[in-house]
Protein backbone atom coordinates (compact mmCIF):
# COMPACT_ATOMS: atom_id res chain seq x y z
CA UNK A 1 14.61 -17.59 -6.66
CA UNK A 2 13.55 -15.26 -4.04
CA UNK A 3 10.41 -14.35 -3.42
CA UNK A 4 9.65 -10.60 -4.46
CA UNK A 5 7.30 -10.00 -1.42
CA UNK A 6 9.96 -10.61 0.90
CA UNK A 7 12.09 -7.00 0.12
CA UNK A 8 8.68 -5.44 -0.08
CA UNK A 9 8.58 -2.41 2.82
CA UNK A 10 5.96 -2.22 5.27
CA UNK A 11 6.33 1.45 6.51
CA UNK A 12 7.69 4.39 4.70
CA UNK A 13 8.82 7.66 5.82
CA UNK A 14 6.91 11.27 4.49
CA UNK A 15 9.85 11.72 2.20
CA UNK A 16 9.23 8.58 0.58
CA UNK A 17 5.83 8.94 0.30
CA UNK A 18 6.19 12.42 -1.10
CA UNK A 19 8.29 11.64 -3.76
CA UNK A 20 6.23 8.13 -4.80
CA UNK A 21 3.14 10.38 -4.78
CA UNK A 22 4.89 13.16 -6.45
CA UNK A 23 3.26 15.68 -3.67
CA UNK A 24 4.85 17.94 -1.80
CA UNK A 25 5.30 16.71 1.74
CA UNK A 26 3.17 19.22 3.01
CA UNK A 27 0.51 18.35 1.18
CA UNK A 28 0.37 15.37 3.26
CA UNK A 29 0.41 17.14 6.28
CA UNK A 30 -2.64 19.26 5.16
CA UNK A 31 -4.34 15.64 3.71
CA UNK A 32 -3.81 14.20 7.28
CA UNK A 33 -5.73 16.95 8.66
CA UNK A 34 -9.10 17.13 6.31
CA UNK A 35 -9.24 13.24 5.90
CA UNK A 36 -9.93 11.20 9.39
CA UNK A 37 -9.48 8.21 7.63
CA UNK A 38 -5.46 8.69 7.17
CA UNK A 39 -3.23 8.10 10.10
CA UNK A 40 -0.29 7.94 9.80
CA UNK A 41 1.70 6.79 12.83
CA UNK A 42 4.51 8.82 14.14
CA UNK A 43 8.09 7.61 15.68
CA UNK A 44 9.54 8.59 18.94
CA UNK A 45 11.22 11.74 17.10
CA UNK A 46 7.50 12.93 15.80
CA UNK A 47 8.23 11.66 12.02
CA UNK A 48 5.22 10.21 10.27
CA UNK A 49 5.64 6.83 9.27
CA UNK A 50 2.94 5.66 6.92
CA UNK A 51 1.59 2.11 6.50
CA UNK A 52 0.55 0.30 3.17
CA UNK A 53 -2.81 1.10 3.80
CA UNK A 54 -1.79 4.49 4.88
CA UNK A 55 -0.43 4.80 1.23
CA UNK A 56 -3.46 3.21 -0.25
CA UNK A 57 -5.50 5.85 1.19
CA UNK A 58 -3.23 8.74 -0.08
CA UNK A 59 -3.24 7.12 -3.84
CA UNK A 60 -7.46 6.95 -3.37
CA UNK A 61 -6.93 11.07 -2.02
CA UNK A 62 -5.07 11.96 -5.09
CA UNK A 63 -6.82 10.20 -7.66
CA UNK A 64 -10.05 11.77 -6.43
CA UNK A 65 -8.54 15.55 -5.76
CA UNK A 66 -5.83 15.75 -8.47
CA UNK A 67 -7.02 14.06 -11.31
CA UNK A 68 -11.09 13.94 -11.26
CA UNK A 69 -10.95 17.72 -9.59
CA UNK A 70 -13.18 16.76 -6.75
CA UNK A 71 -13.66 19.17 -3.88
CA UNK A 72 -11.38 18.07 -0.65
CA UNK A 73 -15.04 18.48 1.06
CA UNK A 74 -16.47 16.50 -1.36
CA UNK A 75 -13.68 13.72 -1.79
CA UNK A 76 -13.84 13.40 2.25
CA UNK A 77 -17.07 11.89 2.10
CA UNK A 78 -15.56 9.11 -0.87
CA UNK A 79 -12.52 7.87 0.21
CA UNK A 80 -12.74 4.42 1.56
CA UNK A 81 -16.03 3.55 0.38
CA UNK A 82 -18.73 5.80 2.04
CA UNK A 83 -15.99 7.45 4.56
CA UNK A 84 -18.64 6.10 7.55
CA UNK A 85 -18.05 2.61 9.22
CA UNK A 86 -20.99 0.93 8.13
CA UNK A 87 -21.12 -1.63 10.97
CA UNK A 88 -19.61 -2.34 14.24
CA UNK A 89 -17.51 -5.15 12.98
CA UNK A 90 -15.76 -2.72 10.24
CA UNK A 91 -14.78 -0.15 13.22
CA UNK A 92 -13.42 -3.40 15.45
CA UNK A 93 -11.85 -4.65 12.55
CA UNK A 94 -10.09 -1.27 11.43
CA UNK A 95 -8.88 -0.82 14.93
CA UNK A 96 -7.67 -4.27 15.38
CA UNK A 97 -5.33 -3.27 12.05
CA UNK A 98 -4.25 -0.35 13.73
CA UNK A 99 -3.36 -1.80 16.40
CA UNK A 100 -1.40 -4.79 14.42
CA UNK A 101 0.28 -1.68 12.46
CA UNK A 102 1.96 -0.44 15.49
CA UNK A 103 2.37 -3.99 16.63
CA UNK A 104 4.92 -4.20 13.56
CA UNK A 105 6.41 -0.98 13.90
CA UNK A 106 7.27 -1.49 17.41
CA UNK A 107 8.91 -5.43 16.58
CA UNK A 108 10.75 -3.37 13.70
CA UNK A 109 12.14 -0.95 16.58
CA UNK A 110 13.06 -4.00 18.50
CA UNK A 111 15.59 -5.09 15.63
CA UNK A 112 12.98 -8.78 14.88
């Protein structure tokens, strides 16, 4: 038997995204903007291409705008925990999974 995990995507497109959030997609666009802790990445064409985490971080922004009615202002300052790094390890290690992100993206490109 296979293992599930193995079919599992790693990046999805805004489309997808939209339409597994049941947002429009330009709702995304206008999240991306207010909350610094979602970015997405973007192909060579300019399409957004959103990571797991990417996605966790949208689920956390509509659970906390859409369905507890909290202020986009407000919700800013609670998604991801506090919304402020609390030490210099947590920025290192957030960058280090950015940069491992578009690692990925860039051996998908490659066809490996």
């Amino acid at each position: 038997m296979e293992n599930s995990n193995t079919h599992t995507k790693k990046y999805y497109k805004i489309g997808e995204v939209s339409k597994m959030l049941k947002v429009p997609a330009s709702t995304l666009r206008f999240w991306e903007t207010e909350f610094r802790q979602l970015k997405p990445m973007k192909s060579k064409k300019g399409d957004r291409i959103y990571s797991l985490k990417d996605i966790e971080i949208l689920k956390e922004i509509y659970f906390l705008t859409r369905e507890k009615g909290i202020k986009i202002a407000k919700a800013t300052r609670k998604v991801g925990g506090s919304g402020v790094e609390s030490s210099p390890n947590a920025l290192l290690i957030n960058k280090l999974r950015e940069l491992k992100d578009k690692l990925l993206v860039f051996k998908q490109a490659l066809g490996e």
